[in-house]
Protein backbone atom coordinates (compact mmCIF):
# COMPACT_ATOMS: atom_id res chain seq x y z
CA UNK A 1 -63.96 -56.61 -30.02
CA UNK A 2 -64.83 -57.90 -26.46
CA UNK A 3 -66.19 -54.74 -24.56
CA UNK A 4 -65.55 -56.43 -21.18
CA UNK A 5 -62.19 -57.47 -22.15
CA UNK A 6 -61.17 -53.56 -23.06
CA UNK A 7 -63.32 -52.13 -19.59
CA UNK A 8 -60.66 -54.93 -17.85
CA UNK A 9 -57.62 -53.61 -19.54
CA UNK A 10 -58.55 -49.59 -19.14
CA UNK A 11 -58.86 -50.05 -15.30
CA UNK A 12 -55.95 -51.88 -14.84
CA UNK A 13 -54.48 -49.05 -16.64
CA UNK A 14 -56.25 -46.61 -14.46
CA UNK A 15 -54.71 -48.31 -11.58
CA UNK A 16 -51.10 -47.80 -12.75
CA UNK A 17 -51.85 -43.84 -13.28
CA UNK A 18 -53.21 -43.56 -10.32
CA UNK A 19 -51.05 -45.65 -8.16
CA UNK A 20 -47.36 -43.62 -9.69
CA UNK A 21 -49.16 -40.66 -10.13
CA UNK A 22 -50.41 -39.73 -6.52
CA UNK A 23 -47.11 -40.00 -5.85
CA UNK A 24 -46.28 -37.32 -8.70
CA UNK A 25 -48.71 -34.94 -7.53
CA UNK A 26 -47.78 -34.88 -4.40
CA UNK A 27 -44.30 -34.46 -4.77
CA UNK A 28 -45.08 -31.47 -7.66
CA UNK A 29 -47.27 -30.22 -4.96
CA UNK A 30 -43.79 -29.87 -2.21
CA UNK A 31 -41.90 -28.64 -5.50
CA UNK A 32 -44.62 -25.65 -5.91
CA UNK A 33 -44.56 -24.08 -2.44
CA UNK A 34 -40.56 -24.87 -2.62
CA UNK A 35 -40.60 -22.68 -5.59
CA UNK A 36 -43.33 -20.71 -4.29
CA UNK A 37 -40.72 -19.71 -1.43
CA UNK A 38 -37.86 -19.26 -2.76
CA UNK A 39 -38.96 -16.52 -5.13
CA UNK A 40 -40.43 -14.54 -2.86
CA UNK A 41 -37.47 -14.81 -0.08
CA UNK A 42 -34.63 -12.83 -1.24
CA UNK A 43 -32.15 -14.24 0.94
CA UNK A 44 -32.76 -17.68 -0.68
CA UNK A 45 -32.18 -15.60 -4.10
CA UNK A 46 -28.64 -17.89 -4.90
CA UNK A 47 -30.84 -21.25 -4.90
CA UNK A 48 -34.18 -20.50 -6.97
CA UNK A 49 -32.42 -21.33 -9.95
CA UNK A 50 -31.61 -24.32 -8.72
CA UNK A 51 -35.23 -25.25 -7.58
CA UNK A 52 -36.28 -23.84 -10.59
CA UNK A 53 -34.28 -26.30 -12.24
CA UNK A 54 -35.53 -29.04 -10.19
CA UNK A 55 -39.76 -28.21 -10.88
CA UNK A 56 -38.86 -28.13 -14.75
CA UNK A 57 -36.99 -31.92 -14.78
CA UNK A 58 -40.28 -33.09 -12.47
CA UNK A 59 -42.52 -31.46 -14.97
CA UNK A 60 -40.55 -33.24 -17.74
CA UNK A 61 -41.05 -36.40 -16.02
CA UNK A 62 -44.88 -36.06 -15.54
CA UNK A 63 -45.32 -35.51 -18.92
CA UNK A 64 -43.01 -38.30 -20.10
CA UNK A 65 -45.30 -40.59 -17.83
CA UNK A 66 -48.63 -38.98 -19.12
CA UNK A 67 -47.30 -39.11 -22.64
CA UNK A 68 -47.02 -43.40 -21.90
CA UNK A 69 -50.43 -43.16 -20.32
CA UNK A 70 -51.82 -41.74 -23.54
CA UNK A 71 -49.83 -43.75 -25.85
CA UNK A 72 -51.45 -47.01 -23.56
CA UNK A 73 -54.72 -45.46 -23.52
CA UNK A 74 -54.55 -45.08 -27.68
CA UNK A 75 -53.91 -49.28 -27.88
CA UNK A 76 -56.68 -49.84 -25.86
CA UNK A 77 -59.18 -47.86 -26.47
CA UNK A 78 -60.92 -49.05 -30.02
CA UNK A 79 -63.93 -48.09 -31.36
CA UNK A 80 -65.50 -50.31 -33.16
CA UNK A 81 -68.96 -50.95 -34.35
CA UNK A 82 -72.48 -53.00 -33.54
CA UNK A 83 -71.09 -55.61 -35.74
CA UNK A 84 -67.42 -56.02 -34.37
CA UNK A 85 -66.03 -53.90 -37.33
CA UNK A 86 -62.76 -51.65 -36.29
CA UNK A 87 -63.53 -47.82 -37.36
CA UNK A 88 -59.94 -47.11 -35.01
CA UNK A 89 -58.21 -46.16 -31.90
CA UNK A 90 -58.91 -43.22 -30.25
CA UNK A 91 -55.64 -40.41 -29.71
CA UNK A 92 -56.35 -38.34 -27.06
CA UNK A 93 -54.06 -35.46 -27.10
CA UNK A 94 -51.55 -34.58 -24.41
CA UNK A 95 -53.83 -31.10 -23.59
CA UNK A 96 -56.95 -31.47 -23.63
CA UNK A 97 -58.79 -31.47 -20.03
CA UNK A 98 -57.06 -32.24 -16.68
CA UNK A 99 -54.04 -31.81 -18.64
CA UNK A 100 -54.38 -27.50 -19.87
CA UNK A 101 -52.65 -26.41 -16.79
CA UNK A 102 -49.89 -28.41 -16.70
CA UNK A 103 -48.91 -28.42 -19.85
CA UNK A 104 -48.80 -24.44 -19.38
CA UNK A 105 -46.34 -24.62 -16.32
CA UNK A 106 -43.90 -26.78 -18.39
CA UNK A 107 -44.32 -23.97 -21.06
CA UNK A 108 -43.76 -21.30 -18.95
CA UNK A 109 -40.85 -23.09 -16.74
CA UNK A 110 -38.86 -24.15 -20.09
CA UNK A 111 -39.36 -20.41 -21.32
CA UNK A 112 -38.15 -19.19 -17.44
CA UNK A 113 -34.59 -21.64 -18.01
CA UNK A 114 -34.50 -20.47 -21.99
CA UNK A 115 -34.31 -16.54 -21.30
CA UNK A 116 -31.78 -14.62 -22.29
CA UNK A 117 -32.09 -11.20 -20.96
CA UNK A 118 -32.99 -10.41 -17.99
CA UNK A 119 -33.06 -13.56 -16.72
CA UNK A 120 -31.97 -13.24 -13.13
CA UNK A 121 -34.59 -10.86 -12.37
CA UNK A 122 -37.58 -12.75 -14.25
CA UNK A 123 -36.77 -15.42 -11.86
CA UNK A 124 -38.96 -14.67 -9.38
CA UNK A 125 -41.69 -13.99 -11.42
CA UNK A 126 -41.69 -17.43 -13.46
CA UNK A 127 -41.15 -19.32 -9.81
CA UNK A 128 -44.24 -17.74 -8.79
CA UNK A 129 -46.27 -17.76 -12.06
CA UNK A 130 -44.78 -22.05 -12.29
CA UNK A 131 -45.92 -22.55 -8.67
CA UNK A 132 -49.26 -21.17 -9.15
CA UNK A 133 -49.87 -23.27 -12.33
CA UNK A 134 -48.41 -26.38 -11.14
CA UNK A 135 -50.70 -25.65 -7.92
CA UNK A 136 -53.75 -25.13 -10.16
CA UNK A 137 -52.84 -28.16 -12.24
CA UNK A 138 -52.50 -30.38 -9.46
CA UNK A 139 -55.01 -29.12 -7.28
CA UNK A 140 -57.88 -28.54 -9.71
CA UNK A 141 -57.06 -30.38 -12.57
CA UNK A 142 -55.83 -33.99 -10.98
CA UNK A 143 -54.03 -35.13 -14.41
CA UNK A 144 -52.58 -38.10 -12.91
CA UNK A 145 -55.30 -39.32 -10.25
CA UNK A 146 -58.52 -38.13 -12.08
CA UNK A 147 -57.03 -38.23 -15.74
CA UNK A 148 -59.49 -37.50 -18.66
CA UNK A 149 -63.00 -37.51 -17.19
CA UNK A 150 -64.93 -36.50 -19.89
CA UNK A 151 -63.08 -38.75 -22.48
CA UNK A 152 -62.87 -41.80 -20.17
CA UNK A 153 -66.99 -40.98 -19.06
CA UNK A 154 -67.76 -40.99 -23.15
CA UNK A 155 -65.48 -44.24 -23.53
CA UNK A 156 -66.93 -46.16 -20.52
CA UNK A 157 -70.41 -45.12 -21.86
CA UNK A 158 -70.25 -46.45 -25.28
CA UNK A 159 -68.76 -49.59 -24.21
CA UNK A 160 -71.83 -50.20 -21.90
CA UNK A 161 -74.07 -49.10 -24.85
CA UNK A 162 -72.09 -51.66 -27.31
CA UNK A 163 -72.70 -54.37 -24.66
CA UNK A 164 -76.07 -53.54 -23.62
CA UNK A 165 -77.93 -55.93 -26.32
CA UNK A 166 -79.80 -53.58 -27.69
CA UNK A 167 -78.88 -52.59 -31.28
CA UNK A 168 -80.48 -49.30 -31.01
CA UNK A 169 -78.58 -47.94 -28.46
CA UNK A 170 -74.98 -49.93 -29.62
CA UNK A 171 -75.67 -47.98 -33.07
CA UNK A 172 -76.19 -44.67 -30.96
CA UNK A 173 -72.96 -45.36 -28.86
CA UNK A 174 -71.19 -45.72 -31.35
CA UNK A 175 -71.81 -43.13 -33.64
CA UNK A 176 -71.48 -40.80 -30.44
CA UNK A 177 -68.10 -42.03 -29.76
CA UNK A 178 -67.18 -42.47 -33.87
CA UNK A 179 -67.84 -38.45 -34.00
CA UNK A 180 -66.00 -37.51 -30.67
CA UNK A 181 -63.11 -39.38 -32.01
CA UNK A 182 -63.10 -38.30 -35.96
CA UNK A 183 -63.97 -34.22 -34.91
CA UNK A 184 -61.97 -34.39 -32.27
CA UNK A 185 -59.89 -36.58 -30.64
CA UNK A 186 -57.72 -37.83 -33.55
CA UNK A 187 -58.45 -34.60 -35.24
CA UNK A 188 -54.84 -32.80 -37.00
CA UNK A 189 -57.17 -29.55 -35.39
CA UNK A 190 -56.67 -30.55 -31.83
CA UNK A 191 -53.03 -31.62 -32.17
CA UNK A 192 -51.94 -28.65 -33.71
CA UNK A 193 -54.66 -25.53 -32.43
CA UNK A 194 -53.97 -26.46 -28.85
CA UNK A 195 -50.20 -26.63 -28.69
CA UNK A 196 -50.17 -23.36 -30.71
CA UNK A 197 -52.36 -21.65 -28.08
CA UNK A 198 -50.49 -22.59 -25.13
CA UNK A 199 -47.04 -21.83 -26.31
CA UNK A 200 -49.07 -18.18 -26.99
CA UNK A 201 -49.92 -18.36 -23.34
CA UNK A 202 -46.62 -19.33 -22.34
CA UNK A 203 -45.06 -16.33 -23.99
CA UNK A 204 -47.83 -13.74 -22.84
CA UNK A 205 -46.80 -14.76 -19.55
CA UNK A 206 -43.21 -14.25 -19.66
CA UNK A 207 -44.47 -10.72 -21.17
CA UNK A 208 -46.92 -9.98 -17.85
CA UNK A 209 -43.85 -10.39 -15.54
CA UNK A 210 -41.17 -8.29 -17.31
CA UNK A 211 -44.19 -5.71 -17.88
CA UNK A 212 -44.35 -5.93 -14.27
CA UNK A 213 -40.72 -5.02 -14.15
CA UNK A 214 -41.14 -2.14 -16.11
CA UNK A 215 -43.82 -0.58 -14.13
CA UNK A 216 -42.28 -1.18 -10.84
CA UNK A 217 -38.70 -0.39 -11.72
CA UNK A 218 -39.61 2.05 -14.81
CA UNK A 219 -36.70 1.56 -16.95
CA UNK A 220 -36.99 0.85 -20.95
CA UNK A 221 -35.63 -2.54 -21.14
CA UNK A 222 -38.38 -4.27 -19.47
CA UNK A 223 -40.62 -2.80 -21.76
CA UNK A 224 -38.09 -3.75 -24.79
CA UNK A 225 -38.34 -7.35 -23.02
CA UNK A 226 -41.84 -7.28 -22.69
CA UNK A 227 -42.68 -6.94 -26.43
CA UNK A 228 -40.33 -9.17 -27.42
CA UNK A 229 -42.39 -12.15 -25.61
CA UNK A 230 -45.87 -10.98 -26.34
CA UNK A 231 -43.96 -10.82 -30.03
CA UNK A 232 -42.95 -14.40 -29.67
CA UNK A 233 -46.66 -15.12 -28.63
CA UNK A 234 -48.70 -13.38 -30.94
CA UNK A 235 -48.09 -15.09 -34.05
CA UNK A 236 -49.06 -18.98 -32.58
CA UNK A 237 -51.56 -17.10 -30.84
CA UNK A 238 -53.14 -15.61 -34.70
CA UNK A 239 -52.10 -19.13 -36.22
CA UNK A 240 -53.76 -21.01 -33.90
CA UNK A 241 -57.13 -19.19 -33.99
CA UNK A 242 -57.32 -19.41 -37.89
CA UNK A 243 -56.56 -23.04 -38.15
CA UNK A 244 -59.60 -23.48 -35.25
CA UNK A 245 -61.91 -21.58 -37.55
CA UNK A 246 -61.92 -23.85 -40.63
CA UNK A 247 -62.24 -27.12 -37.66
CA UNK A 248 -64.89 -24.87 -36.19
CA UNK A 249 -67.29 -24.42 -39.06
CA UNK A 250 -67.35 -28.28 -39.87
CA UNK A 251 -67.38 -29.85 -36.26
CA UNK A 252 -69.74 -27.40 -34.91
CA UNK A 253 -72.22 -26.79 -38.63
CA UNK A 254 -75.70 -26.02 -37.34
CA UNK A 255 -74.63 -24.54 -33.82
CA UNK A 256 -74.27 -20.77 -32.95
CA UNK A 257 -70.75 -21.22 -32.02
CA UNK A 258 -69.81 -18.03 -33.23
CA UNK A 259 -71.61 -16.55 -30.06
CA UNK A 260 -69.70 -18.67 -27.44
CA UNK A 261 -68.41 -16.66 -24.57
CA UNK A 262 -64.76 -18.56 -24.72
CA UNK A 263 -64.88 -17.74 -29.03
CA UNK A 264 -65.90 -14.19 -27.84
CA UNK A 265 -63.37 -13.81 -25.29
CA UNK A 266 -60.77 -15.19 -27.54
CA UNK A 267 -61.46 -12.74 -29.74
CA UNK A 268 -61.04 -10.03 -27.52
CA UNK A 269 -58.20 -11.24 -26.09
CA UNK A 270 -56.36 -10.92 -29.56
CA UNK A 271 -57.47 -7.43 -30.43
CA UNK A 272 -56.11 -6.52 -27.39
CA UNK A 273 -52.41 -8.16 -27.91
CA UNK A 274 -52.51 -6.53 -31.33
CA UNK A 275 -53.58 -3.16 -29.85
CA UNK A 276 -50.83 -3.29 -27.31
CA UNK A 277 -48.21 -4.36 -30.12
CA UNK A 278 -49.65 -1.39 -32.80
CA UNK A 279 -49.51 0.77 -29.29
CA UNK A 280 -45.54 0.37 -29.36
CA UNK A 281 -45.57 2.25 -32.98
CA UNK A 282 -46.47 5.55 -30.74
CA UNK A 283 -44.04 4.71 -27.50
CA UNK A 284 -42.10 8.15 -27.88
CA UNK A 285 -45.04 10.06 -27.36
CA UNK A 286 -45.23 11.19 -24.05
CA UNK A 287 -46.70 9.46 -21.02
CA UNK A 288 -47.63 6.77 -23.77
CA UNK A 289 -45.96 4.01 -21.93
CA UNK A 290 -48.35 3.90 -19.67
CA UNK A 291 -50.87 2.92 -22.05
CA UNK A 292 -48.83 0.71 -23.28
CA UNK A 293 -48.43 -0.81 -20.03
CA UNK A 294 -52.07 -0.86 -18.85
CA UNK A 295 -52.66 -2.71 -22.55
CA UNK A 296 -50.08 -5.28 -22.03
CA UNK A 297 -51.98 -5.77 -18.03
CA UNK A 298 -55.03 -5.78 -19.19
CA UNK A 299 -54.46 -8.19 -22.36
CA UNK A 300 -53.34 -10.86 -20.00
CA UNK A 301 -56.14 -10.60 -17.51
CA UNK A 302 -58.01 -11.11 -20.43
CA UNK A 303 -56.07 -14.19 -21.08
CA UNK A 304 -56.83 -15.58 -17.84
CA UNK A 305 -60.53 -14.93 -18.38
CA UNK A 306 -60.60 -16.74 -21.55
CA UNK A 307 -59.08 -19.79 -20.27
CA UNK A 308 -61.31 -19.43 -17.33
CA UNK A 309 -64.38 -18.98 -19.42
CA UNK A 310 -64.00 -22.50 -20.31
CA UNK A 311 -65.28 -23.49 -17.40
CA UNK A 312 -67.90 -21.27 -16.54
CA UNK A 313 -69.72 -19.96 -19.38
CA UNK A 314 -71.69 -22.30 -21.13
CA UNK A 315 -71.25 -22.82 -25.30
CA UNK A 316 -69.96 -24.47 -27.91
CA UNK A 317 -66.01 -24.05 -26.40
CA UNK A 318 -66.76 -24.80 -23.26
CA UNK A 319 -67.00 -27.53 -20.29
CA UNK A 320 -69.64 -25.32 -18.33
C-alpha cells in the first residue's frame, strides 16, 4: 500500500466530482425554484407534472453519478495496516452525510409520481416539499462539490498518520480508521437502518401534505389518505429503530448513548406516529379529528427536529 499513491488517486477523483457535479447542483438548484413556482402558481397548474417529472429524472441522475463516485471511492480507499497488510476497502453508504437530504427529495419525488389517490391535488405539496429538500440538499449539504467531509477528513488523516514514520501514531491511525470502517462504514447496520428511516420520512411527508388537505379543505378522504402514508411509514420507521438498537449497544458499549438528544427525539417522534395511528381507533367521536390532525402536525414537526437535532445537539447520534 503506497499512501501517496492512494492521496494521488482520491484527488483526482475529487476533481471529477467536483468538476460534473457543480454543474449538477446548479442545474438542481434552477430545477427547485422551477418547481418551487409552478406549485404555487395555479395558472401554471397543467405543467407541474411535467416539471415534476423533470426534478425526479435529474435526481435519478445525481444519484446514478454519486452511486459511481462511491463505488470509485470503495476501490480506492484501502485500509491497510503499519505493516502493508490489507484489513479492506472502505463502503461508504449512499446516505450518510452531505448525502441525507437528497436522498430524501428523491424519496419524496418518486412517492409524489407513485400516488394513486389524490394525486393531482398532492402536487403542489410534493413540488414544494421536493424544492425545499433539493434546496436544502444543495445548498447546505454540497453532495457533489463538498462530498463526504467527515469520511474523506478521517481517510486523509490516517493516510498522513500511516506515512508519518512514526509507528505509534500509524498503529493509532489505523485502528481509528479500522473501527470507523468495521462499526460503521461497511456495517449491514448502516446499509439497512438508514434506508429504512428515510423511506419512513418519505412517507410521513406525503402524510403532512394530504393532512394539510384535510384541514384546509375538511373533507374525510384526506384524512383516509393521510393514514394510509404515515401507515406506509410507520413500520420502516419501527424496523429501522430496532435493528439500530442491537448496532447501538455494540458500536457505542461504554457511552451514555441512550441519553442522546437525536436517540431521545427519535423516540419521541415514534410515540407520537403511534399515538396519532391508535388516535384513528376513536375518529367517530366527535370533534376528534382535530386531534387527530394536530397529532399527525405535530408528529412531523417532530420529525424535522429529529433530523435537525443531528446537527445541533451534541451526543452519541450526532455531528454537533
Amino acid at each position: 500500500m503506497n499512501p501517496q499513491a492512494i492521496a494521488t488517486e482520491l484527488d483526482s477523483l475529487l476533481g471529477v466530482v467536483r468538476s460534473v457535479g457543480g454543474a449538477l447542483e446548479g442545474a438542481l438548484l434552477g430545477i427547485a425554484l422551477a418547481l418551487a413556482l409552478w406549485s404555487v402558481v395555479p395558472r401554471l397548474k397543467s405543467s407541474r407534472r411535467n416539471v415534476l417529472w423533470i426534478a425526479t429524472g435529474l435526481l435519478l441522475v445525481g444519484e446514478g453519478f454519486l452511486i459511481w463516485f462511491h463505488v470509485r471511492l470503495s476501490e480506492i480507499a484501502v485500509v491497510a495496516d503499519p505493516a502493508g497488510r490489507i484489513a479492506g476497502h472502505v463502503a461508504v453508504p449512499l446516505w450518510i452525510e452531505s448525502e441525507k437530504l437528497y436522498v430524501w427529495a428523491l424519496v419524496v419525488a418518486v412517492m409524489g409520481l407513485l400516488a394513486r389517490d389524490r394525486r393531482d391535488e398532492l402536487a403542489p405539496g410534493v413540488g414544494v416539499a421536493v424544492a425545499a429538500l433539493i434546496l436544502g440538499g444543495v445548498l447546505w449539504g454540497r453532495p457533489f462539490t463538498n462530498p463526504l467531509p467527515s469520511f474523506l477528513s478521517q481517510y486523509v488523516g490516517y493516510l498522513q498518520g500511516i506515512a508519518s514514520g512514526s509507528a505509534q501514531v500509524a498503529q493509532a491511525a489505523f485502528e481509528g480508521m479500522e473501527g470507523a470502517r468495521h462499526f460503521y462504514y461497511n456495517s449491514w447496520y448502516m446499509w439497512i437502518h438508514p434506508p429504512l428511516l428515510f423511506f419512513g420520512y418519505g412517507a410521513f411527508t406525503m402524510s403532512f401534505l394530504a393532512t394539510v388537505l384535510m384541514v384546509t379543505r375538511r373533507h374525510s378522504s384526506y384524512e383516509r389518505l393521510a393514514y394510509h402514508w404515515a401507515r406506509l411509514g410507520y413500520l420502516p420507521l419501527t424496523a429501522g429503530m430496532l435493528l439500530g438498537f442491537p448496532w447501538a449497544v455494540i458500536a457505542w458499549q461504554g457511552e451514555s448513548w441512550w441519553w442522546s438528544g437525536k436517540v431521545n427525539m427519535s423516540i419521541m417522534m415514534w410515540l407520537l406516529y403511534t399515538a396519532y395511528l391508535h388516535g384513528r381507533l376513536y375518529l367517530r367521536r366527535h370533534g376528534m379529528w382535530r386531534w387527530v390532525a394536530a397529532l399527525s402536525i405535530l408528529s412531523f414537526v417532530i420529525l424535522l427536529l429529529t433530523y435537525l437535532a443531528t446537527y445541533v445537539v451534541p451526543g452519541a447520534h450526532s455531528y454537533a
